[in-house]
C-alpha atoms as a PDB file:
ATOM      1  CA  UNK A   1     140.600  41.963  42.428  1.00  0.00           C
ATOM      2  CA  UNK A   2     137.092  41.627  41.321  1.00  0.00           C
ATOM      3  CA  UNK A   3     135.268  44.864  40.880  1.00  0.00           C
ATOM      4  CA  UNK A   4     131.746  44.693  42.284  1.00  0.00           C
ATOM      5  CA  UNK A   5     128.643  47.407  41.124  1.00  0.00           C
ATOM      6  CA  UNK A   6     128.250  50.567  43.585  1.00  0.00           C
ATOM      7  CA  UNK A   7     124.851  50.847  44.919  1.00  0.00           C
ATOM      8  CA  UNK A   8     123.881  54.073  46.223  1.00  0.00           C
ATOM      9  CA  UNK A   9     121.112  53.844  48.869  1.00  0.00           C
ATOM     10  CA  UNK A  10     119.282  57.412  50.061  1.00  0.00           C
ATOM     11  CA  UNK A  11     117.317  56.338  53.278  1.00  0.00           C
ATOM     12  CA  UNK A  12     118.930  53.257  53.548  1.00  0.00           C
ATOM     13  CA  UNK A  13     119.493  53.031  57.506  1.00  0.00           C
ATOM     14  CA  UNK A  14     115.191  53.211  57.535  1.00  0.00           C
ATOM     15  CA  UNK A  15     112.729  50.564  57.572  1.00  0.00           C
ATOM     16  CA  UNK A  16     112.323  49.574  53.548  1.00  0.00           C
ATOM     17  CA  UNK A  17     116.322  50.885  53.335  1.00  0.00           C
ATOM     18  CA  UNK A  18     117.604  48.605  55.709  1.00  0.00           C
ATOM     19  CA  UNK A  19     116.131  44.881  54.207  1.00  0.00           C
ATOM     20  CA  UNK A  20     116.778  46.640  50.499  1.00  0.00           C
ATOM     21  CA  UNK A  21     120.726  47.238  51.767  1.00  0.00           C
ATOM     22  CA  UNK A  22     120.412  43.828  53.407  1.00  0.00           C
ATOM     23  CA  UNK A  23     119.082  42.522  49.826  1.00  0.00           C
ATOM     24  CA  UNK A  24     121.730  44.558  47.558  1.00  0.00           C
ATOM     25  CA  UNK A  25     124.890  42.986  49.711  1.00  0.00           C
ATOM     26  CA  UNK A  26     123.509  39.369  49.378  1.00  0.00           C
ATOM     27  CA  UNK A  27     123.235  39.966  45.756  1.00  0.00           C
ATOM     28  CA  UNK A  28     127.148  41.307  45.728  1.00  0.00           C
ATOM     29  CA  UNK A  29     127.290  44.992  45.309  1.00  0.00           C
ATOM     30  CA  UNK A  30     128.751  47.432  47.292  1.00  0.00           C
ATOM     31  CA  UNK A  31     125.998  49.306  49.007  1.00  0.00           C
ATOM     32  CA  UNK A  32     126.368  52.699  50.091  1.00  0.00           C
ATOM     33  CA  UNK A  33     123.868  53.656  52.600  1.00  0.00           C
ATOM     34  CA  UNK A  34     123.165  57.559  52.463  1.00  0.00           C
ATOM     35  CA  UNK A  35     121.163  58.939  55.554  1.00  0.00           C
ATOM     36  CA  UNK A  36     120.535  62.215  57.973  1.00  0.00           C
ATOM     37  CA  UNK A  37     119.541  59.454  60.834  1.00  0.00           C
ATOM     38  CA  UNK A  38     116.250  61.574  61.070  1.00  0.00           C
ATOM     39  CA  UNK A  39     114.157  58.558  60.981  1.00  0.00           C
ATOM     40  CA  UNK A  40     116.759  55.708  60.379  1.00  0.00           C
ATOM     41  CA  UNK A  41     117.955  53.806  62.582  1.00  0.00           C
ATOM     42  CA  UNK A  42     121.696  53.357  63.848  1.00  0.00           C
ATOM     43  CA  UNK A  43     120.555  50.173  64.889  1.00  0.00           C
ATOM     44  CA  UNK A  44     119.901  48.944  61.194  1.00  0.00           C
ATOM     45  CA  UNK A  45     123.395  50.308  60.570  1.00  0.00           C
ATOM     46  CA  UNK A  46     125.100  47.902  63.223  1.00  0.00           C
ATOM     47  CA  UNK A  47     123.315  44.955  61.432  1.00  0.00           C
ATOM     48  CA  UNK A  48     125.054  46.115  58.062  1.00  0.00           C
ATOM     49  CA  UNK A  49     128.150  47.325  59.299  1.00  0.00           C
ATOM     50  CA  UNK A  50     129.684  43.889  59.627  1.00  0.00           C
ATOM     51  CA  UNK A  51     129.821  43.337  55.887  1.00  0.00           C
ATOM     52  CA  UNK A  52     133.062  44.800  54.040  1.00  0.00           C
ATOM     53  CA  UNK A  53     130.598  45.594  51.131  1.00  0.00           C
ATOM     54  CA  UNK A  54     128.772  48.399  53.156  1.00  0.00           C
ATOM     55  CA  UNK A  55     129.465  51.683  54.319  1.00  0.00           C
ATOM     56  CA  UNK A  56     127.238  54.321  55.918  1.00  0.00           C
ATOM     57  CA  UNK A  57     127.762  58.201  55.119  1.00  0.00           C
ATOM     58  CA  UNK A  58     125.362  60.268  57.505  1.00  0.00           C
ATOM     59  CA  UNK A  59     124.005  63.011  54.839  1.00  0.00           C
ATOM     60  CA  UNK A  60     121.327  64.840  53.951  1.00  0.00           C
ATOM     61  CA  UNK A  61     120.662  65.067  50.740  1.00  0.00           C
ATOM     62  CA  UNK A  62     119.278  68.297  50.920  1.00  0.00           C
ATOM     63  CA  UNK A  63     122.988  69.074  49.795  1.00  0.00           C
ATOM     64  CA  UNK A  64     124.647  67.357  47.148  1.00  0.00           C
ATOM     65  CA  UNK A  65     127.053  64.417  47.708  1.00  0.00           C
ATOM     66  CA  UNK A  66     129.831  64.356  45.321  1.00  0.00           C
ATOM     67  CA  UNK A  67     132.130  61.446  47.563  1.00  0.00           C
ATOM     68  CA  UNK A  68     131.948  58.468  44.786  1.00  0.00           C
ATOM     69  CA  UNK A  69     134.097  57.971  41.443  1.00  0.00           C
ATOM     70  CA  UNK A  70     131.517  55.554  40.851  1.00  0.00           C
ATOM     71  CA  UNK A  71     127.902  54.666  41.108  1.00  0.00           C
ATOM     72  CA  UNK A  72     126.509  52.391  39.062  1.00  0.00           C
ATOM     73  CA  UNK A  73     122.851  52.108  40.777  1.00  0.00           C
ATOM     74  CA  UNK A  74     120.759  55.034  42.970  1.00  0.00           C
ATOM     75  CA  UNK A  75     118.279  54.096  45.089  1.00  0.00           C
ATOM     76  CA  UNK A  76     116.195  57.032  46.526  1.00  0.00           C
ATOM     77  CA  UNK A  77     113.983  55.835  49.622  1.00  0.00           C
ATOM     78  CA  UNK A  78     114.929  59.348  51.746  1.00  0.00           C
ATOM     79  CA  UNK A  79     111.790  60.818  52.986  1.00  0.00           C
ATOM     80  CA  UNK A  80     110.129  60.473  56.628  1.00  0.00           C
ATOM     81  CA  UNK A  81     106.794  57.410  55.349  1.00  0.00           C
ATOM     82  CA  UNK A  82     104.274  57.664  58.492  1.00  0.00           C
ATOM     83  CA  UNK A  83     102.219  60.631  59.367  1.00  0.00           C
ATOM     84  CA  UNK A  84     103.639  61.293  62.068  1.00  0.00           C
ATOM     85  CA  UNK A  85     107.044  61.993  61.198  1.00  0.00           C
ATOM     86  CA  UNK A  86     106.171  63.829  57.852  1.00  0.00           C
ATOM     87  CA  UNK A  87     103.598  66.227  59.539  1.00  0.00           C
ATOM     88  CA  UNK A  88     106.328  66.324  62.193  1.00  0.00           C
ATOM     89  CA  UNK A  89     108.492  68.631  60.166  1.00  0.00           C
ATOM     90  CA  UNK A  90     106.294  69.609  56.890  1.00  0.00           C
ATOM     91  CA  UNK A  91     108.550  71.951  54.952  1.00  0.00           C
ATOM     92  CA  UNK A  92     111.327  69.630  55.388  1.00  0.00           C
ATOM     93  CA  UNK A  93     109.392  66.903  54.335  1.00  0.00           C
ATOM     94  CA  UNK A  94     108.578  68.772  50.754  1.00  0.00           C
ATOM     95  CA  UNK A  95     112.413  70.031  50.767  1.00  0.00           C
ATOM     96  CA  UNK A  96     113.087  66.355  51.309  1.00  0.00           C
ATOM     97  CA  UNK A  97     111.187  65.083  48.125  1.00  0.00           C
ATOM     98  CA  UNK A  98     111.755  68.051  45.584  1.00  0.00           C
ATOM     99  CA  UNK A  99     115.692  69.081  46.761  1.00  0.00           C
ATOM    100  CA  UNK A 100     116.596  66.102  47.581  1.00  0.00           C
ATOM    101  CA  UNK A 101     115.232  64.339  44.551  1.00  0.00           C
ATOM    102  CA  UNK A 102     116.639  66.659  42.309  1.00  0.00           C
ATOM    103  CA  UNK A 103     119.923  66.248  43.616  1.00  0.00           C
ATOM    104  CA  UNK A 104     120.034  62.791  43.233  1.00  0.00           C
ATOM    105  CA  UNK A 105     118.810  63.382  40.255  1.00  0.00           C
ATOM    106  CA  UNK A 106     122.008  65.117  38.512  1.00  0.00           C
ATOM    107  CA  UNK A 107     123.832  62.882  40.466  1.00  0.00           C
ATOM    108  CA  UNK A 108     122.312  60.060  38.578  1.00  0.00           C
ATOM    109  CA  UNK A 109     122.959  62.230  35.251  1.00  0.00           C
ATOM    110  CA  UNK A 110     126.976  62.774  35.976  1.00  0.00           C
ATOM    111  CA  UNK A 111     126.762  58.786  36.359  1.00  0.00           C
ATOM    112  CA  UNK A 112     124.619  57.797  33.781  1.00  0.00           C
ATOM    113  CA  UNK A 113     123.333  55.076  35.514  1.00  0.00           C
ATOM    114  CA  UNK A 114     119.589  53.927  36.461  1.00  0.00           C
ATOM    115  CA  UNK A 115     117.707  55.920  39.172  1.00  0.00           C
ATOM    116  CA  UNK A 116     115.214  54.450  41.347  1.00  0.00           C
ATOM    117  CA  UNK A 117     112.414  56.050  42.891  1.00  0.00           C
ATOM    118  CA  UNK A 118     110.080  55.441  45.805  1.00  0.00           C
ATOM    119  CA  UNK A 119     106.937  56.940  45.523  1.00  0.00           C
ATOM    120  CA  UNK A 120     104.156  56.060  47.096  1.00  0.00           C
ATOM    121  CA  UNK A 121     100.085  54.961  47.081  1.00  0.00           C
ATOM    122  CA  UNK A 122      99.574  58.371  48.874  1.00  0.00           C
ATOM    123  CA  UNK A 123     100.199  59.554  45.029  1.00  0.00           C
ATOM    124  CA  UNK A 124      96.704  58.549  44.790  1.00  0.00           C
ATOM    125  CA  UNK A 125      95.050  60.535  48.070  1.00  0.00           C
ATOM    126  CA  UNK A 126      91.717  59.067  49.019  1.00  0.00           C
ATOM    127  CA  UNK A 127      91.145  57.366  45.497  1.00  0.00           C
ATOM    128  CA  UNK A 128      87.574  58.051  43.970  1.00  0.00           C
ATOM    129  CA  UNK A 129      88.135  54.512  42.095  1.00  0.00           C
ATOM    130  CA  UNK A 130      89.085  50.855  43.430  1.00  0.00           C
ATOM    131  CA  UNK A 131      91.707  49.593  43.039  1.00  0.00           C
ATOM    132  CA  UNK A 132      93.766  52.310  41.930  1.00  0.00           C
ATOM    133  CA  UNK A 133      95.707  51.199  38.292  1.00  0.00           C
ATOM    134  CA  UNK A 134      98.753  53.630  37.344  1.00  0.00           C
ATOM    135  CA  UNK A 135      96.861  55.676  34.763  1.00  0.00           C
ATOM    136  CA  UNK A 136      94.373  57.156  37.749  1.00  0.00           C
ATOM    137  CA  UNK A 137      95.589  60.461  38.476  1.00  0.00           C
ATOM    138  CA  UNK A 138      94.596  60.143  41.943  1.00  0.00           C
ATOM    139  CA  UNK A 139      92.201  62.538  44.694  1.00  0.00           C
ATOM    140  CA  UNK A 140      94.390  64.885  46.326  1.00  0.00           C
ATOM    141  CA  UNK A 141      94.006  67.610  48.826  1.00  0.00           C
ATOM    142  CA  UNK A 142      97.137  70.211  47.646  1.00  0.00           C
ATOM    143  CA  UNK A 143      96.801  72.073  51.072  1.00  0.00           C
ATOM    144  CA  UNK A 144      96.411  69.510  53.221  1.00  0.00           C
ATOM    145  CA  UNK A 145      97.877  68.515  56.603  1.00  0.00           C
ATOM    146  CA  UNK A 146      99.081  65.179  54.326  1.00  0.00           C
ATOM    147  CA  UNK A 147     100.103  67.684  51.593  1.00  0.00           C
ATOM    148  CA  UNK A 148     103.584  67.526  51.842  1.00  0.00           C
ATOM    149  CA  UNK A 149     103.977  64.068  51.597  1.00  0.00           C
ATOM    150  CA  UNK A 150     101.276  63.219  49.320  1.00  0.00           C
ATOM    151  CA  UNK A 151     102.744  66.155  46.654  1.00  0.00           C
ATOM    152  CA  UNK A 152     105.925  65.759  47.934  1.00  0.00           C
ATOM    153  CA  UNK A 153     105.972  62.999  46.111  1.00  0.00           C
ATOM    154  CA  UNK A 154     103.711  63.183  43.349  1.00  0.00           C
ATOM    155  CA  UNK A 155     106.767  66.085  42.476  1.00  0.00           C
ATOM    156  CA  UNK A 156     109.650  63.668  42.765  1.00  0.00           C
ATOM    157  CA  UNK A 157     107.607  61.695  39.380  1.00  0.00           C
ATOM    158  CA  UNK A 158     107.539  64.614  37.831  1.00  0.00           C
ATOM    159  CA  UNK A 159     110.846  65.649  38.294  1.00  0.00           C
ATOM    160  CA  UNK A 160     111.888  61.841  37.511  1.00  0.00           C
ATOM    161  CA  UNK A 161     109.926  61.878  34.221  1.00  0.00           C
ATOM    162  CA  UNK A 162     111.544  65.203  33.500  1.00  0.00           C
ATOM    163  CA  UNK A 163     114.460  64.151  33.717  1.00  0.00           C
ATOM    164  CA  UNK A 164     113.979  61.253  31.865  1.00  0.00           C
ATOM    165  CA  UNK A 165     112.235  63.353  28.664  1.00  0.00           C
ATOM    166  CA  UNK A 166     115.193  66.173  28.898  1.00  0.00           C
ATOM    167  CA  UNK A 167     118.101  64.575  30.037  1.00  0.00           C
ATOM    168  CA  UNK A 168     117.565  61.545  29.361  1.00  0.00           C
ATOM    169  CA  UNK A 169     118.384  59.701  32.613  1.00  0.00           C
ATOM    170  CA  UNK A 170     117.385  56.466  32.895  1.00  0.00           C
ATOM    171  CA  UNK A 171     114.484  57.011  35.722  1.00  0.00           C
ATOM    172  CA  UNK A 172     112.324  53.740  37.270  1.00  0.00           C
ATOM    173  CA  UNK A 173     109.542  54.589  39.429  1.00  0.00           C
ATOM    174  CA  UNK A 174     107.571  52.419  41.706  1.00  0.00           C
ATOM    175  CA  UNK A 175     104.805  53.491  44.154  1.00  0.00           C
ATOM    176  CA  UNK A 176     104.907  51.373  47.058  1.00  0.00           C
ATOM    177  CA  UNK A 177     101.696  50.597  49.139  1.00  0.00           C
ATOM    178  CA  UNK A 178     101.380  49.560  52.418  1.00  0.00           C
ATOM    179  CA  UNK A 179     104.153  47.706  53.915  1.00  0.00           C
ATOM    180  CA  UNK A 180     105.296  46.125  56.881  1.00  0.00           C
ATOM    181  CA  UNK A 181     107.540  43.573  58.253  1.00  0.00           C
ATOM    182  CA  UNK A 182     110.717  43.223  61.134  1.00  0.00           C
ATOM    183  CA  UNK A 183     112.989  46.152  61.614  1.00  0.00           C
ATOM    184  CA  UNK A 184     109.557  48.554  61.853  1.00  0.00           C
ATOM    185  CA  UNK A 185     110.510  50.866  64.131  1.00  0.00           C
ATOM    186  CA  UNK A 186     108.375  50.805  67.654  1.00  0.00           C
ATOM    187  CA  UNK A 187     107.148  54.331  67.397  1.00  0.00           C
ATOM    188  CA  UNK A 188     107.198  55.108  63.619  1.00  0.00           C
ATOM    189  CA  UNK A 189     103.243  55.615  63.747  1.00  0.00           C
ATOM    190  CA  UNK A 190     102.805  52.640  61.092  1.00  0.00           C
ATOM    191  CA  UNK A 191      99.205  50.993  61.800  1.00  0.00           C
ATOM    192  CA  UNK A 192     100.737  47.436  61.280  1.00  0.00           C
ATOM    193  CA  UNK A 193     103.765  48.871  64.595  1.00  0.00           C
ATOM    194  CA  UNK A 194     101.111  50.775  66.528  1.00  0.00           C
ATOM    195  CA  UNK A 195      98.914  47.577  66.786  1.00  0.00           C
ATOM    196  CA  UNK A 196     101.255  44.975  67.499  1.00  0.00           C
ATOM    197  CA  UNK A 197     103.222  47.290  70.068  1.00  0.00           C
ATOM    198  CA  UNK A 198     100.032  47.905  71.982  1.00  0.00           C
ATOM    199  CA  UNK A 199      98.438  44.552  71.273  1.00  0.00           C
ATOM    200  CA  UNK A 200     101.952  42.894  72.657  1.00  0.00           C
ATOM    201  CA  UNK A 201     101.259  45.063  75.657  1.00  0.00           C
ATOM    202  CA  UNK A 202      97.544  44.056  76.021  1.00  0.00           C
ATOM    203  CA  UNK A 203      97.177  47.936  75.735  1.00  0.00           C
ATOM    204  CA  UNK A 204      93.709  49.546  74.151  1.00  0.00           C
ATOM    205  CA  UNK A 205      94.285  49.432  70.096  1.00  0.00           C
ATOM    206  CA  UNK A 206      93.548  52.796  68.665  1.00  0.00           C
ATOM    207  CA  UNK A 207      91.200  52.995  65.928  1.00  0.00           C
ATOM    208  CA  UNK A 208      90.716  56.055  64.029  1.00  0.00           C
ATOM    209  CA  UNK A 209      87.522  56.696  62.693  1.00  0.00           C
ATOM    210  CA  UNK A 210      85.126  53.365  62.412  1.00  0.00           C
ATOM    211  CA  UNK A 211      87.817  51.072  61.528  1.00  0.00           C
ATOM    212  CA  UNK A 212      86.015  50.419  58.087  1.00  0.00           C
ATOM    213  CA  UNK A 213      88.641  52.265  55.897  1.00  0.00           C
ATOM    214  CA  UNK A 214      91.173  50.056  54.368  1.00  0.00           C
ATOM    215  CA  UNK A 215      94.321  48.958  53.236  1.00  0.00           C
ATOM    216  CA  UNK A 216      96.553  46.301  51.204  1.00  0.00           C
ATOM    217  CA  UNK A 217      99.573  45.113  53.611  1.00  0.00           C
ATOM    218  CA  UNK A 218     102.535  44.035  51.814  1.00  0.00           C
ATOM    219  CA  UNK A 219     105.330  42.162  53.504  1.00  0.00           C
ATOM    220  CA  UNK A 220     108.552  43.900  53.020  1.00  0.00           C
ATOM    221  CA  UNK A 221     110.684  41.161  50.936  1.00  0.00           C
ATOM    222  CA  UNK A 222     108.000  41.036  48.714  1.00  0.00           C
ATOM    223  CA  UNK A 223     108.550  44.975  47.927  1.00  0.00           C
ATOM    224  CA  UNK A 224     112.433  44.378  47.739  1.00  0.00           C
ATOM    225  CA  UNK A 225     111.723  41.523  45.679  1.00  0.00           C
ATOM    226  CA  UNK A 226     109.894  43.891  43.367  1.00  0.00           C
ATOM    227  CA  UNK A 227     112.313  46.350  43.638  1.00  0.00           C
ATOM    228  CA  UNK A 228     115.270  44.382  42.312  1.00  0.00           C
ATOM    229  CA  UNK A 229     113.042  43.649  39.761  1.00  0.00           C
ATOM    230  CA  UNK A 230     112.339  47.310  38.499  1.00  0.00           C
ATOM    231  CA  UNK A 231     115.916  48.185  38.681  1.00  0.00           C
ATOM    232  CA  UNK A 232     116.412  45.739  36.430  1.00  0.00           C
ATOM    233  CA  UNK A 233     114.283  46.211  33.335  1.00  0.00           C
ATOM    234  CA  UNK A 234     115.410  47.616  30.091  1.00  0.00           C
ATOM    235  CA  UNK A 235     116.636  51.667  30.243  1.00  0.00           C
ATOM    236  CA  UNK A 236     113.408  53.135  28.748  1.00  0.00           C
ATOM    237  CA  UNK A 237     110.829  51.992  31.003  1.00  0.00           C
ATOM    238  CA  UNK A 238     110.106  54.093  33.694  1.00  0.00           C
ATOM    239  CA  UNK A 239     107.017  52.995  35.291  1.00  0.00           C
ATOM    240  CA  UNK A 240     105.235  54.184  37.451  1.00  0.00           C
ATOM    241  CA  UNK A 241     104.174  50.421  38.563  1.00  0.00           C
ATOM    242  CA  UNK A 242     102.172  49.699  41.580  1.00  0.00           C
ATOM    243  CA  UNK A 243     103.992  47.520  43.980  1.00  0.00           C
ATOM    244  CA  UNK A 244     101.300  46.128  46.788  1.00  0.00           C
ATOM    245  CA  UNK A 245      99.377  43.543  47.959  1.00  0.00           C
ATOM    246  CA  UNK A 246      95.655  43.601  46.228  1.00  0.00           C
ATOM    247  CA  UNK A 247      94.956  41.664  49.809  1.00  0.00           C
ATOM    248  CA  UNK A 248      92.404  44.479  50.811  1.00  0.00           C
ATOM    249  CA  UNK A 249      91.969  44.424  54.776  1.00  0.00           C
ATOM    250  CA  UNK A 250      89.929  46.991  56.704  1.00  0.00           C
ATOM    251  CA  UNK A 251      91.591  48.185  59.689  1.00  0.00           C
ATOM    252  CA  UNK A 252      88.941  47.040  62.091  1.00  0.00           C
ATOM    253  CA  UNK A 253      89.771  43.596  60.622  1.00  0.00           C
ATOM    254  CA  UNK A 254      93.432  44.354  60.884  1.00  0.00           C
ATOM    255  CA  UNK A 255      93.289  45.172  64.343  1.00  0.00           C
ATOM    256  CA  UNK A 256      91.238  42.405  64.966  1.00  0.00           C
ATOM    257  CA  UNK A 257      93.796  39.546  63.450  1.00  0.00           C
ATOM    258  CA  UNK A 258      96.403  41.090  65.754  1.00  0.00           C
ATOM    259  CA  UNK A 259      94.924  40.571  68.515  1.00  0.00           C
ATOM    260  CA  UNK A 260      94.186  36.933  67.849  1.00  0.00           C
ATOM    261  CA  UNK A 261      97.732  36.135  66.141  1.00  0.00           C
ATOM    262  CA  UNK A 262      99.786  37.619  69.066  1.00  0.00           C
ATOM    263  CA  UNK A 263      97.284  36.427  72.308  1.00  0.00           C
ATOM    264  CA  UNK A 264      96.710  39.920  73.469  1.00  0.00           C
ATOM    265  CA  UNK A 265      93.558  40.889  75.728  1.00  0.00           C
ATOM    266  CA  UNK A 266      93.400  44.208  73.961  1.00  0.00           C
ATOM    267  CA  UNK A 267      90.580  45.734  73.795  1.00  0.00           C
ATOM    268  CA  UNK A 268      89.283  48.352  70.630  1.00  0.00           C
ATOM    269  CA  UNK A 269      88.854  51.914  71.273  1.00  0.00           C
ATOM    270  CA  UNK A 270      88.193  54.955  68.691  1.00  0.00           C
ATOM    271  CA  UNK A 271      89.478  58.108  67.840  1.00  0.00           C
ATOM    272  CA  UNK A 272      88.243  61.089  65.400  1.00  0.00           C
ATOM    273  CA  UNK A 273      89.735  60.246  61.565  1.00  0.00           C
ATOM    274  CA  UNK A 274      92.222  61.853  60.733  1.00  0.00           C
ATOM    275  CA  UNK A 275      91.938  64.896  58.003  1.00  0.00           C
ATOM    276  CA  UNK A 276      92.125  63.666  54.447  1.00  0.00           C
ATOM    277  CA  UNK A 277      92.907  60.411  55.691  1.00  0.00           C
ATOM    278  CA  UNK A 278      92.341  57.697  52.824  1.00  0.00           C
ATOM    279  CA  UNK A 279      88.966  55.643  52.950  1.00  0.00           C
ATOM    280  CA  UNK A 280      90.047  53.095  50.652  1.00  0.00           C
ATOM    281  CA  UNK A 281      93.350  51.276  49.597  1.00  0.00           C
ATOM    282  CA  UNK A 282      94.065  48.688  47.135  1.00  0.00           C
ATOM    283  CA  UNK A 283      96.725  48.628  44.160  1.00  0.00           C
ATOM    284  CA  UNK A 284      95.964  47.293  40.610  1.00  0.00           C
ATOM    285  CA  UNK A 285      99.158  44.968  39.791  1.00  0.00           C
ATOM    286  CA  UNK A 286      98.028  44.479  36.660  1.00  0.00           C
ATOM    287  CA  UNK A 287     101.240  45.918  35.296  1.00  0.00           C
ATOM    288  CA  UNK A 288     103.443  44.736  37.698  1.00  0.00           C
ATOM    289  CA  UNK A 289     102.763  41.232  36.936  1.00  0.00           C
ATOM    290  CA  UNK A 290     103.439  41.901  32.987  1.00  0.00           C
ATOM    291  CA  UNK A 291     106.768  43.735  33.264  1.00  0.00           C
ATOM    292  CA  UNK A 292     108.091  42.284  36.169  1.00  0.00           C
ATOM    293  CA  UNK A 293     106.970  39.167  36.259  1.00  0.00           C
ATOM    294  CA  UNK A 294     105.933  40.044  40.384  1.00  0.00           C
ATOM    295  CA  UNK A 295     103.095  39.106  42.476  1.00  0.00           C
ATOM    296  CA  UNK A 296     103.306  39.545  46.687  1.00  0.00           C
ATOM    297  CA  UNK A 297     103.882  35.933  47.953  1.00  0.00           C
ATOM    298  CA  UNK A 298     103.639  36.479  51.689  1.00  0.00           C
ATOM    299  CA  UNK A 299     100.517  36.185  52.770  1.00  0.00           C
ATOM    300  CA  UNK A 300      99.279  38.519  55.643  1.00  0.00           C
ATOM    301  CA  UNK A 301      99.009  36.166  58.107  1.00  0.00           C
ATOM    302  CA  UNK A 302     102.374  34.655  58.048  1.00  0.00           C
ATOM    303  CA  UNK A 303     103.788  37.752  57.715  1.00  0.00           C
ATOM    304  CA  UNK A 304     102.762  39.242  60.628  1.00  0.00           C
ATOM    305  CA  UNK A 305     103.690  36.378  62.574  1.00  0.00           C
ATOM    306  CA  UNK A 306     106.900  36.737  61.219  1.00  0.00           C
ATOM    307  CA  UNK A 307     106.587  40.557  62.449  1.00  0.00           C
ATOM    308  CA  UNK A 308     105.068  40.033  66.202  1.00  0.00           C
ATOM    309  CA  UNK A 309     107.761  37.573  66.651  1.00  0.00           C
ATOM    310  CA  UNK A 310     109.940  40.607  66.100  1.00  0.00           C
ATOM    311  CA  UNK A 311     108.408  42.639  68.186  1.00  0.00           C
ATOM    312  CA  UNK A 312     108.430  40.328  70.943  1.00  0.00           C
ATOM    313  CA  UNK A 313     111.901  40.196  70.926  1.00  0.00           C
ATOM    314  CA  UNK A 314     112.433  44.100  70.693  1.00  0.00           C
ATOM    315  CA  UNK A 315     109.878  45.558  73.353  1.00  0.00           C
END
């Protein structure tokens, strides 16, 4: 009987989770998908379920899992992404990134085998340069209404590179910006989600602030493609390497394409920004292009086609 690799997947019935799961089974392994369901989606496990490669353990890893002989990969995406649902439940959301982390962490250790990390451009807060390489330290506000996220996981690097000086675990880190793609949830509070749901219902679109801050929008198989990628480089380099589209959009103009890809009659309306909310987004990929050989290859435009078509189908 042929013996295929064990991928462990924390977060994997999420957003990112789901096409990385989708990704890892294509390639052959045998994927299994760790979540508590708190922002995943049972949905994205019926999709899966259907392949004899997959399996889905609901678990928080908040408390150690110890019910594999054998892992050969980690994958740790666990930890609510959007505003909303990290401010939602705020010590959780720190618990999340430093207990959870940490666990994974030893579990990776008792396996000896590579650990993956998703961290995020938030590492960087609202960046005082543009675009942000991998050696800026970032901007951020430790008390913050954001704080938990933002330090959340600027603590699972540390503990990653920790790990990797003391105990030698073989650690990869990537911080992910600003992705989107099918399989968003409808009310995950993603700005790509929010303004395609209410564009798709020719609803107001919600702008906070002036609509001039930005972001880089990366379609989501260009971040597993980059992914697969890190996992895969030589045990003794651990990143951190910016995974993103340098495509820098302001919302306004985001809003704005929405509206004319999908047909809505929306119309604009603003809000008060949000605290400590970023003013500027964009990754360097300087680095990612050198080791990994990766650049995004979907541009915006297509890709949210691909994504309101989604969404048409789902609302």
């Amino acid at each position: 009987m042929k013996s295929h690799k064990t991928a462990l997947v924390a977060g994997g019935a999420g957003f990112i989770g789901f096409h990385l799961c989708r990704r890892l089974l294509d390639e052959g392994l045998e994927v299994v998908c760790l979540d508590n369901l708190q922002t995943g989606s049972l949905d994205n496990i019926q999709k899966l379920s259907g392949n004899p490669l997959f399996r889905f353990v609901n678990h928080d890893i908040l408390q150690p899992y110890s019910g594999l002989q054998r892992i050969d990969q980690i994958w740790n995406l666990a930890c609510p992404a959007s505003p909303p649902h990290y401010q939602r439940n705020p010590i959780n959301t720190t618990k999340t990134c430093v207990i959870g982390t940490l666990n994974l962490l030893e579990l990776a250790q008792m396996h000896g085998c590579p650990f993956l990390q998703a961290s995020t451009s938030e590492v960087y807060g609202d960046a005082a340069i543009n675009p942000q390489p991998e050696s800026y330290y970032g901007n951020v506000n430790p008390i913050g209404i954001r704080s938990c996220y933002d330090e959340g996981k600027r603590c699972t690097e540390i503990l990653c590179m920790d790990f990797f000086r003391q105990n030698r675990v073989n650690v990869k880190i990537v911080r992910i910006f600003n992705t989107y793609g099918p399989n968003m949830a409808v009310g995950d509070g993603r700005v790509v989600s929010n303004f395609i749901v209410q564009a798709l219902g020719n609803k107001p679109i919600t702008i906070y602030g002036d609509g001039s801050q930005t972001r880089s929008f990366m379609y989501v198989e260009d971040l597993v493609e980059g992914m697969m990628r890190m996992m895969d480089t030589p045990a003794g380099f651990t990143g951190p390497v910016n995974l993103g589209n340098p495509d820098e959009r302001s919302i306004k103009e985001l809003a704005s394409l929405i509206i004319r890809l999908s047909g809505s009659r929306s119309a604009l309306i603003y809000q008060p920004l949000p605290s400590d909310d970023p003013h500027r987004r964009q990754p360097d990929i300087t680095l990612a292009g050198k080791a990994l050989g990766w650049s995004p290859a979907v541009p915006l435009e297509d890709g949210l086609r691909r994504t309101i078509d989604y969404f048409k189908k789902s609302i």
